[in-house]
Protein backbone atom coordinates (compact mmCIF):
# COMPACT_ATOMS: atom_id res chain seq x y z
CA UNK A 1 0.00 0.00 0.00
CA UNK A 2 1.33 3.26 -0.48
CA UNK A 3 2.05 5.32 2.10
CA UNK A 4 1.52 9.59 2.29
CA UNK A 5 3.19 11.70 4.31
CA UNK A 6 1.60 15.00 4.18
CA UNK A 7 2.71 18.95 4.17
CA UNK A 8 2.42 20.27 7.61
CA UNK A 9 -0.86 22.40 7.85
CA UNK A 10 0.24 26.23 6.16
CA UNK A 11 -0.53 28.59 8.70
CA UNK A 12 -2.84 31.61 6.72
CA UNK A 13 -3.54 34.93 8.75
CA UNK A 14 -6.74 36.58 8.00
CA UNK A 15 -6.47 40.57 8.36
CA UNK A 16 -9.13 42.01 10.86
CA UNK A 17 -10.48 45.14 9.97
CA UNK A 18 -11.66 47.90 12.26
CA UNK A 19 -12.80 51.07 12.63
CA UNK A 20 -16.16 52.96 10.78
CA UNK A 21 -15.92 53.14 7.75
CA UNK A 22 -17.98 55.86 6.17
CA UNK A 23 -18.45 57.55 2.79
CA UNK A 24 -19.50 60.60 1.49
CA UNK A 25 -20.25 59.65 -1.95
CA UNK A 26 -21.97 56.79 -3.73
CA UNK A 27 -18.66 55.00 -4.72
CA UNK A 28 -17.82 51.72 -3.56
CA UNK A 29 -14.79 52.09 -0.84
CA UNK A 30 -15.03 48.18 0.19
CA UNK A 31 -11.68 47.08 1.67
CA UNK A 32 -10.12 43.92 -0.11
CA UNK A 33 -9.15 41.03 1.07
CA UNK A 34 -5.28 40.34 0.56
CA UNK A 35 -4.92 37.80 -2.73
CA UNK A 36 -4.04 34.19 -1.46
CA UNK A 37 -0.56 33.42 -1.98
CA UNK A 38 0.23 32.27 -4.92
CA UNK A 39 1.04 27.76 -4.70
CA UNK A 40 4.28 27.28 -6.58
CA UNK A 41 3.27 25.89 -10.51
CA UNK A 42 6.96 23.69 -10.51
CA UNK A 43 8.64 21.93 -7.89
CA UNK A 44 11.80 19.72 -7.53
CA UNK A 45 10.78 16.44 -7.17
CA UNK A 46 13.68 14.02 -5.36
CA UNK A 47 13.71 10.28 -4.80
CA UNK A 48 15.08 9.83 -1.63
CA UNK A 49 15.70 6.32 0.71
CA UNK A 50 15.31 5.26 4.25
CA UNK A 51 15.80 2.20 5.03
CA UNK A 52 14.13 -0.66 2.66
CA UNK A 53 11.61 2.25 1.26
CA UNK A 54 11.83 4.78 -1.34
CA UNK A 55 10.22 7.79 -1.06
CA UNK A 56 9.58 11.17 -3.72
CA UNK A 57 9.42 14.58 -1.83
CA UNK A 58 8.92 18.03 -3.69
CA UNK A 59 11.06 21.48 -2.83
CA UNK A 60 10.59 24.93 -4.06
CA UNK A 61 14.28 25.07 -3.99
CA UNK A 62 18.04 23.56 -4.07
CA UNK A 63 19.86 26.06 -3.54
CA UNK A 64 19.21 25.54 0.40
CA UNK A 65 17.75 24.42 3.66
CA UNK A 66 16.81 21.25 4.43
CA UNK A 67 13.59 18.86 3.78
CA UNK A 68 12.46 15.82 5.41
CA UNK A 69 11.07 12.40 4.15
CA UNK A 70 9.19 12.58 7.46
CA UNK A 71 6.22 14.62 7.14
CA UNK A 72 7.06 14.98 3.45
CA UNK A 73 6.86 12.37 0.84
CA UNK A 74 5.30 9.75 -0.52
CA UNK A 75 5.95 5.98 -0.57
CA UNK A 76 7.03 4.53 -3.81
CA UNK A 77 8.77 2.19 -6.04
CA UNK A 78 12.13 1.40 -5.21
CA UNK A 79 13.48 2.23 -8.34
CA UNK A 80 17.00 1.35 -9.97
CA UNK A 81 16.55 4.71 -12.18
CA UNK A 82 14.85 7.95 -12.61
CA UNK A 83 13.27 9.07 -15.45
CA UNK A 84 11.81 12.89 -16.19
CA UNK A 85 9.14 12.48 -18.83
CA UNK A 86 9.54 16.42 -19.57
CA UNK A 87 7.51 18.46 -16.94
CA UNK A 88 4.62 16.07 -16.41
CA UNK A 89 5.72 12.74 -14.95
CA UNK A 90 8.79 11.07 -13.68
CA UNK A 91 9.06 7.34 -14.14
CA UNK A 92 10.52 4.92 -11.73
CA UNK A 93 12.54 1.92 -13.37
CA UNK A 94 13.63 -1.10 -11.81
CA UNK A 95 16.67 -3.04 -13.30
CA UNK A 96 15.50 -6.23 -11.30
CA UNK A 97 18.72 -8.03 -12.69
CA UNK A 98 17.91 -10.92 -15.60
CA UNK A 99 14.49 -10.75 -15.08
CA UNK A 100 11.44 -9.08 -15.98
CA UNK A 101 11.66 -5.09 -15.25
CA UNK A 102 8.57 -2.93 -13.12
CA UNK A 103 8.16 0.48 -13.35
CA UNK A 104 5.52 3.53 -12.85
CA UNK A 105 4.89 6.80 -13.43
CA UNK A 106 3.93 9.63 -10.81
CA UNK A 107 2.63 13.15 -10.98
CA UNK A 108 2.29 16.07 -8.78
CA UNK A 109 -1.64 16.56 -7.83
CA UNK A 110 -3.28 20.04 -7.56
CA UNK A 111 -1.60 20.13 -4.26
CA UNK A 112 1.97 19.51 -5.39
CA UNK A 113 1.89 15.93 -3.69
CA UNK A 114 3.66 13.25 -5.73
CA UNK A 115 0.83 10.51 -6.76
CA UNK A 116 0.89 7.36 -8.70
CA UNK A 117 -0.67 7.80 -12.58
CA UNK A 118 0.34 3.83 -14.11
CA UNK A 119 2.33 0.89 -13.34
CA UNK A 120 3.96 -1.45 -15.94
CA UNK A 121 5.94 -4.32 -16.46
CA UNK A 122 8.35 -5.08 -19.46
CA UNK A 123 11.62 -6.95 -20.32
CA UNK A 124 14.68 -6.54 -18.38
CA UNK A 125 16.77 -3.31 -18.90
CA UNK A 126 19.65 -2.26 -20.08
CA UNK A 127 19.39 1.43 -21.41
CA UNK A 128 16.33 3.73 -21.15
CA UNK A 129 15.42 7.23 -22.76
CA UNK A 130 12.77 8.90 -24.35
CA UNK A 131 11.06 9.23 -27.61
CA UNK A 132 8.06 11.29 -28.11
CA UNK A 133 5.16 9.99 -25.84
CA UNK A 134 7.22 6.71 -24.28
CA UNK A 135 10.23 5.95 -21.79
CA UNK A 136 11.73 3.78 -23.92
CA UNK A 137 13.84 0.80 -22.43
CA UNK A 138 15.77 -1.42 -24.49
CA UNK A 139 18.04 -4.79 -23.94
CA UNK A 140 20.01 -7.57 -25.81
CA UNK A 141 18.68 -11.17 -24.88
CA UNK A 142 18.03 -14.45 -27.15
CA UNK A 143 15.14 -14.71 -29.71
CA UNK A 144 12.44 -17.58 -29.17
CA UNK A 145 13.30 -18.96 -32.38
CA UNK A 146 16.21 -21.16 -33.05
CA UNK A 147 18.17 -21.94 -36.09
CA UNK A 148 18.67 -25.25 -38.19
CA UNK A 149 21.68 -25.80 -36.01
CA UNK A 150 20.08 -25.01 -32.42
CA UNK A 151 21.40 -21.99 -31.93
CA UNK A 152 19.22 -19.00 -30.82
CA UNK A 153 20.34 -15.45 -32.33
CA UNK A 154 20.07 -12.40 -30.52
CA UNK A 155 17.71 -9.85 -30.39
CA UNK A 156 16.99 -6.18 -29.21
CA UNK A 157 14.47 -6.04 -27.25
CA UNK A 158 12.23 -2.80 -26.40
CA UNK A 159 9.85 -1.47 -24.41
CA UNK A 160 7.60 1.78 -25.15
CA UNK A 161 5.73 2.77 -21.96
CA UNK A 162 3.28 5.35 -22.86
CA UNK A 163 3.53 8.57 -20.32
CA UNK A 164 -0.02 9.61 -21.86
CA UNK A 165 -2.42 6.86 -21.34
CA UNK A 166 -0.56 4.43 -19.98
CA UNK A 167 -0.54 1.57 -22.42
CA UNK A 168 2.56 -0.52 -23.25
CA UNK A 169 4.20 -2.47 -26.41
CA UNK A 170 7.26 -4.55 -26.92
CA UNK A 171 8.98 -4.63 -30.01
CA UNK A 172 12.23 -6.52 -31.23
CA UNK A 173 14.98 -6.42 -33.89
CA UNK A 174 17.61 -8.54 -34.63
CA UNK A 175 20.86 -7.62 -32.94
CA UNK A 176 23.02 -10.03 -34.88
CA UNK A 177 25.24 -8.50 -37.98
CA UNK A 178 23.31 -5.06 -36.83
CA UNK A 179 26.38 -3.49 -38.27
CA UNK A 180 27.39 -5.23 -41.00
CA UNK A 181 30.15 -6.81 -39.44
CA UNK A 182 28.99 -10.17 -38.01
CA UNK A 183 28.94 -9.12 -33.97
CA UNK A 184 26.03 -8.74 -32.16
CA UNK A 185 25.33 -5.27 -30.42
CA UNK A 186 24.01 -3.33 -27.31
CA UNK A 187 22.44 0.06 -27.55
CA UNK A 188 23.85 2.33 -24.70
CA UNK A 189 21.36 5.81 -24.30
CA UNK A 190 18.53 6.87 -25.58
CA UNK A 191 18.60 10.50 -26.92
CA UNK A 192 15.53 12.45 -28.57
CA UNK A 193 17.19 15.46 -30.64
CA UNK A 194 16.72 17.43 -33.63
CA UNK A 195 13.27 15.25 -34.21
CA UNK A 196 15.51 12.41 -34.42
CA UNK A 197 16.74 9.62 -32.40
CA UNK A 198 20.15 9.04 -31.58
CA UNK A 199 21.68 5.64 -29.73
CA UNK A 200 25.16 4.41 -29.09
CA UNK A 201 25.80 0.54 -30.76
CA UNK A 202 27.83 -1.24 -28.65
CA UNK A 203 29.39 -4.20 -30.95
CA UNK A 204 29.94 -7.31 -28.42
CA UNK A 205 31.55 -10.35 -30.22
CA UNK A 206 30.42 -13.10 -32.30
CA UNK A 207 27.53 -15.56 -30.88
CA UNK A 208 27.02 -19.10 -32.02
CA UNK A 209 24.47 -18.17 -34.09
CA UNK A 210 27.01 -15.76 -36.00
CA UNK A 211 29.52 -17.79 -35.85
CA UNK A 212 27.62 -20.50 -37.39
CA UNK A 213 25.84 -18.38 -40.23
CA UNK A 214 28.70 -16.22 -41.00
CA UNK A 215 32.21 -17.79 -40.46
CA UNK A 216 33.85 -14.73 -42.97
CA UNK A 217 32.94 -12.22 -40.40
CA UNK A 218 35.66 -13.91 -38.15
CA UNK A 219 38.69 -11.87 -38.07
CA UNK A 220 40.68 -14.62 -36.20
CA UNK A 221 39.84 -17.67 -35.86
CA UNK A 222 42.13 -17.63 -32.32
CA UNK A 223 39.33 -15.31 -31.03
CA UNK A 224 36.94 -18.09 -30.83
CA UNK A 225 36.67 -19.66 -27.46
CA UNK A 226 37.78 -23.15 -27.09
CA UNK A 227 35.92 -23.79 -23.64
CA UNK A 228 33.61 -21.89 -21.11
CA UNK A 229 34.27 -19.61 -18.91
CA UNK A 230 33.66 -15.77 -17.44
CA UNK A 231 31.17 -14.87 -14.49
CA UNK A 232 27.90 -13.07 -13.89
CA UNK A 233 27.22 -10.81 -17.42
CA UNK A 234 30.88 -11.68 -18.53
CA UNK A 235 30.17 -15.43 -18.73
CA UNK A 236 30.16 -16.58 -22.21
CA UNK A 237 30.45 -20.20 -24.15
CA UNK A 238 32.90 -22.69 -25.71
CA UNK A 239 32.02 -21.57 -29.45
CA UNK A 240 32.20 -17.89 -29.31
CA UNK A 241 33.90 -14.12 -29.51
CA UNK A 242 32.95 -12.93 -26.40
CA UNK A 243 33.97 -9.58 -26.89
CA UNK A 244 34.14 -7.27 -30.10
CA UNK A 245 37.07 -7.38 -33.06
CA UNK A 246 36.69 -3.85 -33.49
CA UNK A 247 36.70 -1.83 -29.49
CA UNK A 248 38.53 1.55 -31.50
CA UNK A 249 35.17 2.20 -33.32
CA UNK A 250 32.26 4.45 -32.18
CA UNK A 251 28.54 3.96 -34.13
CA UNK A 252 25.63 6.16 -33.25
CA UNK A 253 22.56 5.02 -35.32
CA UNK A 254 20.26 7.62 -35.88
CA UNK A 255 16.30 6.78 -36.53
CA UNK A 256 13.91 9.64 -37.85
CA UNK A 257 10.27 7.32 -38.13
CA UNK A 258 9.54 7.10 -34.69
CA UNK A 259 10.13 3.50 -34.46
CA UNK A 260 13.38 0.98 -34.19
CA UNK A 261 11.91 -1.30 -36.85
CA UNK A 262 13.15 0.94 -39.85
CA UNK A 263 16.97 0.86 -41.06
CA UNK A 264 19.10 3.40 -39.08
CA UNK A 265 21.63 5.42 -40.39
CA UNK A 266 24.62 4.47 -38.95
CA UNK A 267 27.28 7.23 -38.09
CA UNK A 268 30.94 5.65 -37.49
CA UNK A 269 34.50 7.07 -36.65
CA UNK A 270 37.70 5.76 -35.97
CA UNK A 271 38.45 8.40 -33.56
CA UNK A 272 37.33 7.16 -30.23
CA UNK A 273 36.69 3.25 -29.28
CA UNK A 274 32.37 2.68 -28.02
CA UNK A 275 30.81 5.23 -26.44
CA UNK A 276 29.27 3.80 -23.22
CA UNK A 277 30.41 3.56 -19.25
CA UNK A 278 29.78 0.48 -18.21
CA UNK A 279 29.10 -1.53 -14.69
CA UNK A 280 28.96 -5.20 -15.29
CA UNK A 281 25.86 -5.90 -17.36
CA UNK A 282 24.55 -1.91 -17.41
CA UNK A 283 25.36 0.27 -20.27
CA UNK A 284 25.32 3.64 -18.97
CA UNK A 285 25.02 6.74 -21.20
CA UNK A 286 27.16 8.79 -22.71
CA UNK A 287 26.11 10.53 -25.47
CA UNK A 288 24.16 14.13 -25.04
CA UNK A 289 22.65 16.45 -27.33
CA UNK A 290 22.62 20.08 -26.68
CA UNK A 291 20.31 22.87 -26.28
CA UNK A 292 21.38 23.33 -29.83
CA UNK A 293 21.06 19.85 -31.04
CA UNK A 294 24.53 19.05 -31.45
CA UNK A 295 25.11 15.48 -30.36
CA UNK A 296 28.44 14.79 -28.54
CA UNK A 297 29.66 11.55 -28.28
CA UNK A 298 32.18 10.47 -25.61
CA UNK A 299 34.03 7.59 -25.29
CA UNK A 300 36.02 6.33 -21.75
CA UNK A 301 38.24 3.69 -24.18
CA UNK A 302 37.13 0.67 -22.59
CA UNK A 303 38.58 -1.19 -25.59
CA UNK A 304 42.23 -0.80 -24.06
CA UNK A 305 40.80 -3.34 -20.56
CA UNK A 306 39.94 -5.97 -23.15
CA UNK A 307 43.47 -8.17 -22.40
CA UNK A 308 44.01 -11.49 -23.60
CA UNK A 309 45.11 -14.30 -21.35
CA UNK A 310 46.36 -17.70 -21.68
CA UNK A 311 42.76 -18.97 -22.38
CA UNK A 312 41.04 -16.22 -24.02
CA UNK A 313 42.44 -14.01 -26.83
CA UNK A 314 41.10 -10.91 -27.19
CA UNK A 315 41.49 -7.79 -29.62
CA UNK A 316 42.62 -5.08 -27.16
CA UNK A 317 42.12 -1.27 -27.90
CA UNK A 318 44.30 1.57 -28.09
CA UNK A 319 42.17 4.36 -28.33
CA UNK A 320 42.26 6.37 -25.08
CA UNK A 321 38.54 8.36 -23.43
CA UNK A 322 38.03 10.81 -26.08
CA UNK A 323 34.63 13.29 -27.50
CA UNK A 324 33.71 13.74 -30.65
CA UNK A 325 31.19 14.95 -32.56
CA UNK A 326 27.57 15.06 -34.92
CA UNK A 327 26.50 18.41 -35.63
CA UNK A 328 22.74 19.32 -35.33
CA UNK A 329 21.02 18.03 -38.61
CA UNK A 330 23.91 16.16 -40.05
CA UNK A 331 24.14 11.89 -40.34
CA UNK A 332 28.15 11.55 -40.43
CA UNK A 333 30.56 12.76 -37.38
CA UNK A 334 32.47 16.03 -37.70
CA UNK A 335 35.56 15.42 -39.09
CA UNK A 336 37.01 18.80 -37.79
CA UNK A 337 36.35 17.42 -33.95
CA UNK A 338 37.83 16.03 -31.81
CA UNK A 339 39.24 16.03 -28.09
CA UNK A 340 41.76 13.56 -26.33
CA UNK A 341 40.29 14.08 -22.78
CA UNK A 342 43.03 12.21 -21.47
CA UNK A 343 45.12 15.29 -22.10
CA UNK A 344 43.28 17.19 -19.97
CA UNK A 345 43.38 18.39 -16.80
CA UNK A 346 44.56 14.90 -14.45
CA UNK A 347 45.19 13.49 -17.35
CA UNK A 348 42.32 11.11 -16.64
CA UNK A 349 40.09 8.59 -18.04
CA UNK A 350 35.79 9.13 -18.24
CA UNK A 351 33.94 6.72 -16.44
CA UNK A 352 30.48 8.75 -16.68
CA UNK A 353 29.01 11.75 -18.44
CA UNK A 354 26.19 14.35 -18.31
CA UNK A 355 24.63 17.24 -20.29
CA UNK A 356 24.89 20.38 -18.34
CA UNK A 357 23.80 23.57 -20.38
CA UNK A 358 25.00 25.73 -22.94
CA UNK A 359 28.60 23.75 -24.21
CA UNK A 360 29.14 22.31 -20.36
CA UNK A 361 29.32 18.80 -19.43
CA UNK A 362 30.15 17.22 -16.25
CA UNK A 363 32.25 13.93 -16.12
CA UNK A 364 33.07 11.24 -14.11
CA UNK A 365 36.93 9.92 -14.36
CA UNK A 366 39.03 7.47 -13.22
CA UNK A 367 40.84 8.71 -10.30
CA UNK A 368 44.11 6.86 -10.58
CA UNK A 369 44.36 7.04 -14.40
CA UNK A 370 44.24 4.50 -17.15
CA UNK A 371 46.10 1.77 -15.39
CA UNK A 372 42.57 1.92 -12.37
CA UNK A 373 40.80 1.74 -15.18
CA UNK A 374 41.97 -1.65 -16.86
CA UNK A 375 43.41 -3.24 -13.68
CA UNK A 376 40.69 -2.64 -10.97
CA UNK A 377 37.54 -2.80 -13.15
CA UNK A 378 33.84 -1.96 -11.10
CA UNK A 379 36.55 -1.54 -7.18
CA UNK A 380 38.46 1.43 -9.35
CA UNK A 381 37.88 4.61 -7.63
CA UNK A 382 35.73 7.05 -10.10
CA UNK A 383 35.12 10.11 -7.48
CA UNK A 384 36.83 12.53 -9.46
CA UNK A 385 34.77 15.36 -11.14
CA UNK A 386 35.27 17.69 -13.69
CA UNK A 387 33.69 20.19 -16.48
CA UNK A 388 34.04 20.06 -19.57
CA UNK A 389 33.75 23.11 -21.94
CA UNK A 390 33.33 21.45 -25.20
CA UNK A 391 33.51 24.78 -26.92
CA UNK A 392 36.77 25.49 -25.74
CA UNK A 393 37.85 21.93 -25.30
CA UNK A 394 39.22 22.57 -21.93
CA UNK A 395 38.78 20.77 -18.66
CA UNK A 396 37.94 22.42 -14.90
CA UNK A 397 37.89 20.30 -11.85
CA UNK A 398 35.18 19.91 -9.56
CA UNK A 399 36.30 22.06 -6.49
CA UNK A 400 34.19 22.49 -3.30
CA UNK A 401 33.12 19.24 -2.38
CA UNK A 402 33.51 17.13 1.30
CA UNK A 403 35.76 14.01 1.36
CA UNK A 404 34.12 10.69 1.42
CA UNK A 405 31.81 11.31 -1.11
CA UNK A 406 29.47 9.06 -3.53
CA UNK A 407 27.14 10.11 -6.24
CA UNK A 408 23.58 9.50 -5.48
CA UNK A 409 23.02 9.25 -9.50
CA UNK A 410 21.94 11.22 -12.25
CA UNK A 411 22.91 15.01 -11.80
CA UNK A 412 20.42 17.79 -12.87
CA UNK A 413 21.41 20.76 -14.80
CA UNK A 414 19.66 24.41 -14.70
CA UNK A 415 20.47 27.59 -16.24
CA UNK A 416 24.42 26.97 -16.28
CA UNK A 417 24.54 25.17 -13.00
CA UNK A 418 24.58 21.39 -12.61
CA UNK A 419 23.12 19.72 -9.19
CA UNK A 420 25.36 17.32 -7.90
CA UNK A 421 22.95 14.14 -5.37
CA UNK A 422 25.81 14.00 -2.88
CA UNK A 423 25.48 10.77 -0.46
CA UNK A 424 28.19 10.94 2.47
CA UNK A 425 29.82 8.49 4.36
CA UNK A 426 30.65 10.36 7.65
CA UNK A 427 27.06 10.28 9.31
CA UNK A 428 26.16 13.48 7.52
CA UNK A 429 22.95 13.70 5.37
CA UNK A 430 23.30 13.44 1.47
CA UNK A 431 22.43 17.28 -0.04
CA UNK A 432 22.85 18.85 -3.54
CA UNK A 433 25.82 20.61 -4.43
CA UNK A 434 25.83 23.45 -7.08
CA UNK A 435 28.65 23.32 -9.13
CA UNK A 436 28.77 26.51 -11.44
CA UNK A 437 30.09 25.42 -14.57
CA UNK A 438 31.59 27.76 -15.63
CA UNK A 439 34.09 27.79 -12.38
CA UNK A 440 33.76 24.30 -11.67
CA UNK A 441 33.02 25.74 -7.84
CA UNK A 442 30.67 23.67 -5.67
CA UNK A 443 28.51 25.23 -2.96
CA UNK A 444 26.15 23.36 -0.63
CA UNK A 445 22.70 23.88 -1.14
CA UNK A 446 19.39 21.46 -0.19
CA UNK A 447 20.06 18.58 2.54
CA UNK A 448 17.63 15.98 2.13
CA UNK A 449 16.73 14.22 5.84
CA UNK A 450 17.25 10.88 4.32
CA UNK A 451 19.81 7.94 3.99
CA UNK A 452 20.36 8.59 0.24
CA UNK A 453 19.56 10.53 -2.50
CA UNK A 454 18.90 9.39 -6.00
CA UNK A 455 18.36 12.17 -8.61
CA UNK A 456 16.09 15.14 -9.09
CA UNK A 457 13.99 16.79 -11.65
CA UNK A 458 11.10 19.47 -11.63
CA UNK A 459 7.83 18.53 -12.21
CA UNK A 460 4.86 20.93 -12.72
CA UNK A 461 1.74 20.67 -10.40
CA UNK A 462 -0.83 19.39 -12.63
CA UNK A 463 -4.06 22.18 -12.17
């Protein structure tokens, strides 16, 4: 059942008026009431976690003071991410591992209080985004039809929940040979632009199925696994190329019809290796479009911690983290752009990125380098921050912020300010940080009387 907590009664004073009033002509001298203050149209809306529950609470502001769940919130899905449907709803997405995902969608009532509008359940998840009237989710799994020799192919698999009326569909392509060169793919991001659609391909080896149906896409046949091995989402069979013969290559494919059954366009450079971070079986985002519709894509070079063993050759990448970019209304990448980002500032590796405003991003590197990178996989430590000015291709660091920190999860940016869920491990309560980007300085605003903090968006109040 959800569970309500509701805004502490608003005290209203009432003027009392006194004295005679009298008139000496016929015009009407009534006193007027005071107008009623005016209810806010917007608010912040925050996911925010005590204990095993999950709560949204609203704020006018987050720039400062302090808000509690207690009193203030509402009881909802514990989600594994947040997504802002533009000013109307915010969905709540749950990864649930291999299996089936949940999700719904909430609104702020005529009283600004954070109510369910639908639930839904879909395949698992891998990547989300949004596309006109749906959250879109989208995952690589196995086809229900085999081949002559047994061997199931696989498939993209997507999910279009509806943020108007609440209805659902599933679609699926196939993800084998998506680009031509025999591997099947991931999509990593979901971003609506220039009334287009723009994902990241991730290229990830050569199944059975390819293997089996098209031995000349094989490169080497060393590559191919002679036994089983791997763990968790890195666990692959005797019979394949678990991971791709090509990690220096980016592709963005780039739909215009609205849906992922028509033929992208496919975008490709040599510049930068696959644009995604990437946390075991998650594909996390890392390609943003601006206020101007120019699409950057970044890349942390992930290709370089693909390192052959004794029992498992792999083709290892070069390229280090890198940004490039596709200009707003153009299909190819610019060929006049280009940033090493690993010869900026620290001289460090991305691990995450985010849209800020104007030409600002903010990223997420690898602390210790390259070497943390490839060596210490998903234990590296990625706390550093820094913006990027992708006008002037220059780097600031993240000043400002306390020791100890963690990121809640997806940072919000606002008229040339990015807000920063900060989560704390020295008893304090997680708050927002503003980090100006132009200055890269972070101030302290909002503390949230919580365990955690997740995200946050603004909503409107719905009238």
């Amino acid at each position: 059942m959800k569970k309500k907590f509701y805004f502490g009664a608003v005290a209203a004073s009432l003027l009392t008026i006194a004295g005679t009033i009298t008139s000496c002509s016929s015009d009407n001298n009534d006193p007027q009431l005071p107008d009623e203050p005016q209810k806010a149209q917007s608010l912040y809306v925050i996911p925010a976690i005590v204990g095993d529950a999950s709560y949204l609470i609203t704020s006018e502001t987050l720039d400062a003071g302090e808000i509690s769940v207690e009193g203030k919130g509402t009881e909802v899905l514990s989600a594994t991410y947040w997504v802002y449907k533009g000013l109307d709803n915010v969905f709540a997405l749950v990864y649930n591992k291999g299996g089936a995902g949940t999700g719904a969608s909430y609104y702020l009532d005529k009283n600004g209080n954070p109510t369910e509008k639908y639930s839904y359940t879909y395949n698992r998840i891998t990547t989300y985004g949004t596309w006109g009237e749906n959250v879109i989710t989208a995952s690589t799994g196995n086809s229900s039809q085999a081949d002559e020799y047994g061997n199931y192919p696989q498939v993209l698999l997507f999910n279009y929940l509806n943020a108007k009326d609440g209805t659902q569909k599933e679609s699926s392509i196939l993800a084998e040979d998506f680009l031509g060169n025999g591997e099947k793919v991931h999509f990593a991001g979901i971003v609506e632009a220039n009334n287009k659609l723009y994902t990241s391909v991730i290229p990830g080896g050569m199944s059975l199925y390819a293997i089996a149906n098209m031995p000349e896409k094989v490169t080497d046949q060393s590559l191919i696994t002679k036994e089983a091995g791997g763990s968790g989402s890195g666990a692959y069979t005797a019979g394949v190329i678990p991971s791709t013969q090509y990690p220096d290559h980016a592709y963005i494919a780039i739909y215009s019809s609205g849906s992922f059954d028509e033929k992208p366009i496919i975008a490709h450079t040599d510049k930068i290796g696959f644009a995604c971070g990437r946390s075991r079986s998650q594909y996390y985002q890392t390609i943003w479009a601006t206020n101007d519709g120019d699409l950057y894509v970044f890349s942390p070079g992930y290709g370089r911690t693909f390192l052959s063993t004794p029992e498992l050759k792999k083709t290892t990448g070069t390229l280090p983290s890198g940004v490039v970019r596709i200009k707003a209304g153009a299909t190819t990448f610019d060929e006049d752009y280009y940033v090493n980002i690993e010869e900026l500032g620290n001289k460090n590796p991305i691990y995450r990125c985010w849209y800020i405003d104007e030409d600002y991003f903010l990223l997420q590197l690898y602390k210790n380098g390259a070497e943390s990178m490839i060596n210490d996989g998903t234990s590296a430590d990625v706390s550093e921050l820094a913006i990027f000015d992708a006008k002037n291709k220059s780097l600031k660091p993240v000043t400002g912020l306390p020791e100890n920190i963690s990121l809640g999860g997806e940072p919000y940016g606002e008229d040339g300010a990015v807000y920063i869920p900060i989560n704390v491990t020295t008893g304090d309560y997680p708050a927002f940080y503003r980090v100006d980007a132009h200055t890269g300085e972070a101030v302290k605003g909002l503390t949230v009387k919580a365990e955690s903090i997740k995200t946050v968006g603004k909503l409107n109040v719905q009238k």
